[in-house]
N, C-alpha and C. Protein backbone atom coordinates (compact mmCIF):
# COMPACT_ATOMS: atom_id res chain seq x y z
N UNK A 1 -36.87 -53.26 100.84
CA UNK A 1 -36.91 -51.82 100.68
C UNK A 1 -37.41 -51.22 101.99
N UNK A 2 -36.32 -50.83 103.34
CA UNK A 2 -37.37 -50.08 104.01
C UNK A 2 -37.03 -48.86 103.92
N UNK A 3 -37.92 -47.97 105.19
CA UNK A 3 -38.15 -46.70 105.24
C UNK A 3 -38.30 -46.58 106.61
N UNK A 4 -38.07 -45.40 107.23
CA UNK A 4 -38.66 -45.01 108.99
C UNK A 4 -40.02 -44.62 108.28
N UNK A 5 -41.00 -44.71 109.57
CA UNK A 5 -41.99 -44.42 110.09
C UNK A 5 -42.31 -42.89 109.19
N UNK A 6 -41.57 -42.00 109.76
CA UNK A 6 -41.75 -40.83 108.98
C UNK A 6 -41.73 -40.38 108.13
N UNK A 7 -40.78 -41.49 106.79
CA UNK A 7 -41.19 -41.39 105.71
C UNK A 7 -42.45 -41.67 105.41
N UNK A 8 -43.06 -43.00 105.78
CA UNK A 8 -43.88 -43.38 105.13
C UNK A 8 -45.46 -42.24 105.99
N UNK A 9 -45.21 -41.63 106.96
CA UNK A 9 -46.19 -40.72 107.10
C UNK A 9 -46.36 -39.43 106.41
N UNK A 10 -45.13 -39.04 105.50
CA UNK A 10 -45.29 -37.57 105.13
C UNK A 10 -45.05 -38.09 103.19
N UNK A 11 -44.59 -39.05 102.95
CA UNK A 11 -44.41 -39.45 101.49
C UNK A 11 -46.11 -40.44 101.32
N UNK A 12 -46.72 -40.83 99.92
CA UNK A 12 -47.83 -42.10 99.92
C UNK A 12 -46.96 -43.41 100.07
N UNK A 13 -47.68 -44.21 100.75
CA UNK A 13 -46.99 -45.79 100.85
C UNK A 13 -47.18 -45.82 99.60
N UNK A 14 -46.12 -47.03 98.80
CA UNK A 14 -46.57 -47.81 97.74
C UNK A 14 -47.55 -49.33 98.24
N UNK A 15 -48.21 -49.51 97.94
CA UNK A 15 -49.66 -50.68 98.42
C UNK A 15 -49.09 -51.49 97.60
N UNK A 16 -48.31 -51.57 96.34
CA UNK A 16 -47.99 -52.76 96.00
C UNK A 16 -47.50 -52.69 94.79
N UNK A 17 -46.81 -54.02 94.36
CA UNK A 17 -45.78 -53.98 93.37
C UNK A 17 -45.80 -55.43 92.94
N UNK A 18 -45.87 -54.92 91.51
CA UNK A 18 -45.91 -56.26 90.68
C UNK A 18 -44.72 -56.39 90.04
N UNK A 19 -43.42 -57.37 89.14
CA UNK A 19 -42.81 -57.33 89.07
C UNK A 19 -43.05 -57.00 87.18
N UNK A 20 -42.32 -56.02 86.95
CA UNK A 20 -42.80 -55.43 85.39
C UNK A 20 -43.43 -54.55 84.90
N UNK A 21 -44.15 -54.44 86.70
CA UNK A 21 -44.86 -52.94 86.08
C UNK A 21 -44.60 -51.55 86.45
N UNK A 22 -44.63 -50.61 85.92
CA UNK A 22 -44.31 -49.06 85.63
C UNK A 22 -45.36 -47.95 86.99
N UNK A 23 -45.56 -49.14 88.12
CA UNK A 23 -46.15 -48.15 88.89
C UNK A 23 -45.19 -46.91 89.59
N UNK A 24 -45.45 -46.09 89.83
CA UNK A 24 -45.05 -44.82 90.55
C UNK A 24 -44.55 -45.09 92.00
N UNK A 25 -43.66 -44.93 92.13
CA UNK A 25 -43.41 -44.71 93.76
C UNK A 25 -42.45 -43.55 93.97
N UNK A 26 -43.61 -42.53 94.44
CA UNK A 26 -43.18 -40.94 94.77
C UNK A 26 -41.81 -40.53 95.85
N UNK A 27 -41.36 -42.07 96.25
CA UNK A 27 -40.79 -41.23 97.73
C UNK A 27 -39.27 -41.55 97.10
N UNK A 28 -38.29 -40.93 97.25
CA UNK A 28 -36.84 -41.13 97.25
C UNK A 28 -36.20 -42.32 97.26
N UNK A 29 -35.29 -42.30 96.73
CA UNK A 29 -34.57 -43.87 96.63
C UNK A 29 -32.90 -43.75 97.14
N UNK A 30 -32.37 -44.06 98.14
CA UNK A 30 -31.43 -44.29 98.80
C UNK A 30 -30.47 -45.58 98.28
N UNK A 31 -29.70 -45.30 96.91
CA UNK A 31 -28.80 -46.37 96.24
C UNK A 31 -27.85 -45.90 96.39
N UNK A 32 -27.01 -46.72 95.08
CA UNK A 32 -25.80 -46.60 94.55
C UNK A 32 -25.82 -45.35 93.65
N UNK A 33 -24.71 -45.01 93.60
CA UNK A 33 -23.92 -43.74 92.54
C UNK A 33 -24.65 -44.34 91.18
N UNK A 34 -24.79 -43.57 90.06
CA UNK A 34 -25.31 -44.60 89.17
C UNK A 34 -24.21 -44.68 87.93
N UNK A 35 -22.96 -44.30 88.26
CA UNK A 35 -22.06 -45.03 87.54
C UNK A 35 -21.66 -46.18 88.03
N UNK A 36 -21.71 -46.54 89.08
CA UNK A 36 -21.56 -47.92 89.80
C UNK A 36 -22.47 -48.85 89.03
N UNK A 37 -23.62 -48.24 88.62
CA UNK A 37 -24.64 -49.75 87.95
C UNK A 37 -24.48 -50.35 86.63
N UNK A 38 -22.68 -50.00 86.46
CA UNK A 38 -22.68 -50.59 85.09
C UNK A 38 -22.67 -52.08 85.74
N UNK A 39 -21.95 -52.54 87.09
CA UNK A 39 -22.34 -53.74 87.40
C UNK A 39 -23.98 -54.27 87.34
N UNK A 40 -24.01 -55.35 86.50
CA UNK A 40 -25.51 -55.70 85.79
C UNK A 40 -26.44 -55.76 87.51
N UNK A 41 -25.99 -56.63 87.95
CA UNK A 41 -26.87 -57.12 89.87
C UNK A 41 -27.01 -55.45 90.45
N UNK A 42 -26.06 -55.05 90.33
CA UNK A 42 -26.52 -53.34 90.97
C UNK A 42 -27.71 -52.84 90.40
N UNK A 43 -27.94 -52.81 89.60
CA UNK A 43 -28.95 -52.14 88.72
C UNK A 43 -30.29 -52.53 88.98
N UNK A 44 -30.34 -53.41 89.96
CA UNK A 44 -32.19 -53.92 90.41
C UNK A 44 -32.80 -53.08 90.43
N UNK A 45 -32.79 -51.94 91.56
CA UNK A 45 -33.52 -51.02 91.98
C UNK A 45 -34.07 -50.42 90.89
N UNK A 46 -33.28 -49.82 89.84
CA UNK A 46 -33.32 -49.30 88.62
C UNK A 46 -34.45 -49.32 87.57
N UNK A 47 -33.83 -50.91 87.56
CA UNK A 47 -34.74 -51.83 86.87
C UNK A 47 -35.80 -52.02 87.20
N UNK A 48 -35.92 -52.37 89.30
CA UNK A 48 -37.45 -52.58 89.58
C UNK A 48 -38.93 -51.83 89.90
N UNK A 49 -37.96 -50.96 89.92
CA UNK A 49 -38.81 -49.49 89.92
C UNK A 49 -38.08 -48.37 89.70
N UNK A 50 -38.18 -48.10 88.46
CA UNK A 50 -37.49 -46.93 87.57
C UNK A 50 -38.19 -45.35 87.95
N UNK A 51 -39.18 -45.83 88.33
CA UNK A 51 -40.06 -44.30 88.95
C UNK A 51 -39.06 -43.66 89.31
N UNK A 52 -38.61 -44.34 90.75
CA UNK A 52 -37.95 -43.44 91.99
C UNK A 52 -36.89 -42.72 91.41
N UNK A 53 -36.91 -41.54 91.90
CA UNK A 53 -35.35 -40.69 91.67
C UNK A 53 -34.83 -40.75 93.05
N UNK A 54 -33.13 -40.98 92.72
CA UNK A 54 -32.49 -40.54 94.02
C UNK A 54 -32.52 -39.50 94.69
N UNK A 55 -32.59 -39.68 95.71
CA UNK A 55 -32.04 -38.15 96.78
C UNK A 55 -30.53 -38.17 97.13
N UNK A 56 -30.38 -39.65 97.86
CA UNK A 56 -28.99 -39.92 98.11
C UNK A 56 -28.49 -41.24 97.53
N UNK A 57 -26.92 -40.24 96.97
CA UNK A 57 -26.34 -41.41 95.90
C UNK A 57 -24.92 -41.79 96.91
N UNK A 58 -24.55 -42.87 96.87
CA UNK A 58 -23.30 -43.14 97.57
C UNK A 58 -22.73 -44.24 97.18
N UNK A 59 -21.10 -44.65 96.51
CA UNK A 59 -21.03 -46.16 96.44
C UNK A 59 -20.61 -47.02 97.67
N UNK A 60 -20.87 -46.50 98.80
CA UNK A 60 -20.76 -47.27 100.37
C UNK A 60 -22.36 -47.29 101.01
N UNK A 61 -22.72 -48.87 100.77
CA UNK A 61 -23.74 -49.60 101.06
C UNK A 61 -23.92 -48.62 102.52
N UNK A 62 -22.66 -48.93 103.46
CA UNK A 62 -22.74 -48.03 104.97
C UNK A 62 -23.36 -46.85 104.73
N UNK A 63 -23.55 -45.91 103.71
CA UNK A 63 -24.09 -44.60 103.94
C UNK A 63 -25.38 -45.08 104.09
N UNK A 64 -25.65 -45.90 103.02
CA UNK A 64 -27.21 -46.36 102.52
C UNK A 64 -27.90 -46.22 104.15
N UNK A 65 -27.96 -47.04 104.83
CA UNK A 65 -28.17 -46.89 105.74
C UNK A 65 -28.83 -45.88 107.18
N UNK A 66 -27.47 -45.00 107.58
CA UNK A 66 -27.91 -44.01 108.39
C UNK A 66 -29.01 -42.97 107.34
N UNK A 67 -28.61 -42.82 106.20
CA UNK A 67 -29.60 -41.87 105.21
C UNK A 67 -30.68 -41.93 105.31
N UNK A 68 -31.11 -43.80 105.32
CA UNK A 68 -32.53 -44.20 105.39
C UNK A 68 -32.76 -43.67 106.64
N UNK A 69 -32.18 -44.19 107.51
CA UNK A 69 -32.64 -43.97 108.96
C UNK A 69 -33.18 -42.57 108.81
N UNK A 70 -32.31 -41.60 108.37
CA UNK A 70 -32.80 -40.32 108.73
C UNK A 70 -33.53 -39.39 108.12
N UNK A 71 -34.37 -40.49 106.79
CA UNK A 71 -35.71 -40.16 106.67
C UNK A 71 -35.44 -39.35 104.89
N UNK A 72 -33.88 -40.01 104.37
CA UNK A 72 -33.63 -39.32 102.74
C UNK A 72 -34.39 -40.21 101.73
N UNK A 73 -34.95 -41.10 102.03
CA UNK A 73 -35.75 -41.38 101.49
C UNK A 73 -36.20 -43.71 101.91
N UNK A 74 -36.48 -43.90 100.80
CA UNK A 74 -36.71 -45.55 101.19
C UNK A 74 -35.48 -46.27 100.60
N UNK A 75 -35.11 -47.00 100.89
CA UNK A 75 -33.55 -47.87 100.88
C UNK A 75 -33.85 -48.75 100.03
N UNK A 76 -32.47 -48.89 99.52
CA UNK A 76 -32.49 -50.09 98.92
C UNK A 76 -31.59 -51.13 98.98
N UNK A 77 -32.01 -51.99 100.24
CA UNK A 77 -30.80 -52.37 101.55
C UNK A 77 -31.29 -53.76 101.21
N UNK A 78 -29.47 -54.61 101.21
CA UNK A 78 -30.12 -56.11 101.83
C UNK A 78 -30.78 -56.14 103.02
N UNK A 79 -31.27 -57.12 103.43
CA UNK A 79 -32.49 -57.18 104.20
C UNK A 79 -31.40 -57.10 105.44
N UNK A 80 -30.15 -58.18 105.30
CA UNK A 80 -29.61 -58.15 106.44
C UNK A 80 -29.07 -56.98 107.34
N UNK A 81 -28.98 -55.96 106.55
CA UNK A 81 -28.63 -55.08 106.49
C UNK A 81 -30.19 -54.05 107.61
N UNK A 82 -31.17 -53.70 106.25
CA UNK A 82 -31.97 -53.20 107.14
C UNK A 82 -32.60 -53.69 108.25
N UNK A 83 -32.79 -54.81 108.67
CA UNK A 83 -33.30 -55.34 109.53
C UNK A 83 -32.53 -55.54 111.08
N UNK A 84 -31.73 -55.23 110.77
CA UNK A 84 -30.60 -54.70 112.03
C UNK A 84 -31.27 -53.28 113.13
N UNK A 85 -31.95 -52.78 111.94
CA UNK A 85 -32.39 -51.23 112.85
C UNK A 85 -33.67 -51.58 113.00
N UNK A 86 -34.26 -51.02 114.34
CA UNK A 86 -35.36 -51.24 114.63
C UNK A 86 -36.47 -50.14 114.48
N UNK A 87 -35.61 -48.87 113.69
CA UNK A 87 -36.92 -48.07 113.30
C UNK A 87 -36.88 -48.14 111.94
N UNK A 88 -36.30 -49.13 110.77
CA UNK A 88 -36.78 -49.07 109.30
C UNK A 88 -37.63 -49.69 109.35
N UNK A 89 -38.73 -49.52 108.63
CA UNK A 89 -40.37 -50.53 108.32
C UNK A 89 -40.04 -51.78 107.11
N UNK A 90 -39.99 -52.42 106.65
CA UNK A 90 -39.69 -53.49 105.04
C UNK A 90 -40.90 -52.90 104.63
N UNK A 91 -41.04 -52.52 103.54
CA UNK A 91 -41.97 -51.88 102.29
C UNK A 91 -42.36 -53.50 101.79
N UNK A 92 -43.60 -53.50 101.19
CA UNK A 92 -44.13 -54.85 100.24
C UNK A 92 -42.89 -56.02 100.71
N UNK A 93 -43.17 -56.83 101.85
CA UNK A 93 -41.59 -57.77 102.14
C UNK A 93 -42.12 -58.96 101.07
N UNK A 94 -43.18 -59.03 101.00
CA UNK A 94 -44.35 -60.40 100.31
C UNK A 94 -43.87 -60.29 99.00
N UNK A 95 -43.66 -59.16 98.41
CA UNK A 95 -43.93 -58.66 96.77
C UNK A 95 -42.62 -58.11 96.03
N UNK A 96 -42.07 -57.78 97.24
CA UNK A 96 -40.50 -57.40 96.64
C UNK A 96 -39.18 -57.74 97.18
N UNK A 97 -38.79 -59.18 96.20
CA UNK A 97 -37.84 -59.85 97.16
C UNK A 97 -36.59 -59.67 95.73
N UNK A 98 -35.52 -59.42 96.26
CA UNK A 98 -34.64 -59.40 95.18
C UNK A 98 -33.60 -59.94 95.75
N UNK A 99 -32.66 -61.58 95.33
CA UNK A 99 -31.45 -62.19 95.26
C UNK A 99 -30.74 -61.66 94.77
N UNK A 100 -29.24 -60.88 95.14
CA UNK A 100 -28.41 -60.61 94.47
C UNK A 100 -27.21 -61.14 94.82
N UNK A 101 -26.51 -61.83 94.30
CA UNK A 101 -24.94 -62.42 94.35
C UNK A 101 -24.07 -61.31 95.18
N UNK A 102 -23.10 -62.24 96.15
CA UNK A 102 -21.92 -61.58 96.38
C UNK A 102 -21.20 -62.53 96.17
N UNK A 103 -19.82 -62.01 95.43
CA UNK A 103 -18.93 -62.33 94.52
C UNK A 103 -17.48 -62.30 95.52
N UNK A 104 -16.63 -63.25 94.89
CA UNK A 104 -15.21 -63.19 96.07
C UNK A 104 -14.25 -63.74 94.48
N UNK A 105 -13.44 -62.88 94.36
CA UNK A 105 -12.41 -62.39 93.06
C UNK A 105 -11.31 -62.68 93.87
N UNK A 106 -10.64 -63.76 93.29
CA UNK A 106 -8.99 -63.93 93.47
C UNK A 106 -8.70 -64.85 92.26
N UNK A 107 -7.01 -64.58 92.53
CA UNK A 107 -6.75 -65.62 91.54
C UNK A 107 -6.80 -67.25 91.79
N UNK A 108 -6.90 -68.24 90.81
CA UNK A 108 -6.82 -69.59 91.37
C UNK A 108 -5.65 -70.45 92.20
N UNK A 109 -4.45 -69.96 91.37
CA UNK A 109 -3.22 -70.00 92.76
C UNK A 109 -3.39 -69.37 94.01
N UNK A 110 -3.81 -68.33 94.52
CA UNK A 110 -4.19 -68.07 95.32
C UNK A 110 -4.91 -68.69 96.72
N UNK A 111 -5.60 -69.63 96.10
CA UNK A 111 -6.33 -70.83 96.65
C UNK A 111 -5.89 -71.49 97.60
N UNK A 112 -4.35 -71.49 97.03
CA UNK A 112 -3.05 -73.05 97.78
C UNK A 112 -2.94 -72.09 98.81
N UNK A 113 -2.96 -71.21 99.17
CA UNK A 113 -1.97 -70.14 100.13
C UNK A 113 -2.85 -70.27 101.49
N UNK A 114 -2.54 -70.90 102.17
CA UNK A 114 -3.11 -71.11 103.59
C UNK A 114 -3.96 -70.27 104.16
N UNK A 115 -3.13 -68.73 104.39
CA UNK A 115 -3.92 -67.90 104.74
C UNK A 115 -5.31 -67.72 104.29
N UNK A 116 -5.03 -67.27 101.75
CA UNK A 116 -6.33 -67.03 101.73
C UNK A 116 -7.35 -68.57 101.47
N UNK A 117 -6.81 -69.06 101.64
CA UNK A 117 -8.00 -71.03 102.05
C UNK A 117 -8.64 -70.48 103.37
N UNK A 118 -7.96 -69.90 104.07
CA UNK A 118 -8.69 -69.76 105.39
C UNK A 118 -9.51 -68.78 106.00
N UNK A 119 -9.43 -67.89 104.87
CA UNK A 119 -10.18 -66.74 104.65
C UNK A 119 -11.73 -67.30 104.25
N UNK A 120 -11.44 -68.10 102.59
CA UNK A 120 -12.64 -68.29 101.88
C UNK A 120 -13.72 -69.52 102.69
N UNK A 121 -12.57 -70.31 103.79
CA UNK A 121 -13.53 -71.10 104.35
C UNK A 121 -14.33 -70.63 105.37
N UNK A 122 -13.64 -69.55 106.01
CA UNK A 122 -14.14 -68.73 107.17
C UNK A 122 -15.48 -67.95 106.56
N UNK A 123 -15.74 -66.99 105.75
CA UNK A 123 -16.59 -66.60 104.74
C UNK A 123 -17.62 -67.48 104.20
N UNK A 124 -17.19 -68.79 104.34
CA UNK A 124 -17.95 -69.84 103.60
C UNK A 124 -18.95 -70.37 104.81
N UNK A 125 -18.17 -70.54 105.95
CA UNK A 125 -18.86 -70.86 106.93
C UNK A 125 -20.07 -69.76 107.60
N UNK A 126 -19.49 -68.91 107.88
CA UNK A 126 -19.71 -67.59 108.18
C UNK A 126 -21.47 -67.27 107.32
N UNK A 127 -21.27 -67.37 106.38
CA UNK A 127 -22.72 -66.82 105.80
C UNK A 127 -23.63 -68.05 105.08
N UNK A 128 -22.88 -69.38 105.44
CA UNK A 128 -23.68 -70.32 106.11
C UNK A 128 -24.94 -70.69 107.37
N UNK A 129 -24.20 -70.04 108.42
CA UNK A 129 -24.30 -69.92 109.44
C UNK A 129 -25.60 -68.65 109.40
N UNK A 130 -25.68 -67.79 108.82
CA UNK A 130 -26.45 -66.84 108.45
C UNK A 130 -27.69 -66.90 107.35
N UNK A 131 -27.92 -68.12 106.44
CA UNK A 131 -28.32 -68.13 105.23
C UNK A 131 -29.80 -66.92 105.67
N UNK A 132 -30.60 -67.70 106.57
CA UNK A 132 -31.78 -66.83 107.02
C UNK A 132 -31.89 -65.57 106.98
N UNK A 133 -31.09 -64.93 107.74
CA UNK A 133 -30.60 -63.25 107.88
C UNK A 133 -30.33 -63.08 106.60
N UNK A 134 -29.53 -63.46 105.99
CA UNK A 134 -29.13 -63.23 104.60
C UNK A 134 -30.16 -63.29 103.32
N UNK A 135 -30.70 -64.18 103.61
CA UNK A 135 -32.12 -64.07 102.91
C UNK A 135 -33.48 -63.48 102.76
N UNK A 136 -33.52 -62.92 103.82
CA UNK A 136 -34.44 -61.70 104.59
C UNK A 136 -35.32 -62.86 105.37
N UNK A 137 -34.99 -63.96 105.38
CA UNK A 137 -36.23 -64.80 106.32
C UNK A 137 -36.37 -64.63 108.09
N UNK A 138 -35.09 -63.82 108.30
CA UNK A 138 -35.21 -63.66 109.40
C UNK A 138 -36.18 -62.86 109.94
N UNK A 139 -36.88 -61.80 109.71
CA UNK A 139 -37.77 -60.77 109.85
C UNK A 139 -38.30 -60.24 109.19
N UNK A 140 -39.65 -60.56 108.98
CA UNK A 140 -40.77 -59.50 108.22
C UNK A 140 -41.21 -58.78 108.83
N UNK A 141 -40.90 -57.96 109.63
CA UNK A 141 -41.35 -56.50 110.11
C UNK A 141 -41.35 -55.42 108.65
């Protein structure tokens, strides 16, 4: 979950988060549209802290992003994602870690077809090659 600097100077930090509990966190939440969260994995944020109301709703992860940057509130970004910019802060990185699946939908014939084999191995390799970043282990800032 990060935030710029300036959020967290003009909103209260949250100091901490237990998983289950109903604490408050006053500052904005930078998600998904919330017809998008009929997908069950979308719905973390929701779920993990139901406090927050949105400011900005978008179903392109990409908005998520510059929004945070520009201070609409605290994100709710894979890590790989926020940790790319060097002015979001990670909120609780110790206390709030959330795994969520990404999913790759084709059919099983599909499989034989050279091209997409060479797609799913490329992808396969690809965020192999990344597990760290992908996991947020790359940076606790």
């Amino acid at each position: 979950m990060p935030c710029t600097e300036v959020t967290l100077m003009t909103r209260p930090k949250p100091v901490s988060y237990m998983r289950g509990s109903t604490a408050r966190v006053s500052s904005p939440l930078v998600y998904f549209v919330d017809a998008m969260l009929l997908v069950d994995d979308l719905d973390a944020a929701r779920r993990l802290v139901p406090s927050m109301r949105a400011s900005l709703s978008s179903t392109n992860m990409f908005v998520h992003v510059p929004a945070t940057r520009a201070g609409a509130g605290i994100g709710f970004l894979p890590s790989f994602m926020g940790d790319q910019q060097p002015d979001l802060v990670r909120l609780l990185p110790e206390q709030f870690q959330e795994l969520l699946p990404y999913w790759m939908v084709l059919r099983q014939e599909s499989l034989h077809q050279p091209a997409v084999a060479a797609v799913v191995a490329a992808l396969r390799a690809g965020t192999s090659a990344f597990t760290e970043s992908l996991l947020g282990a790359a940076s606790t800032r």
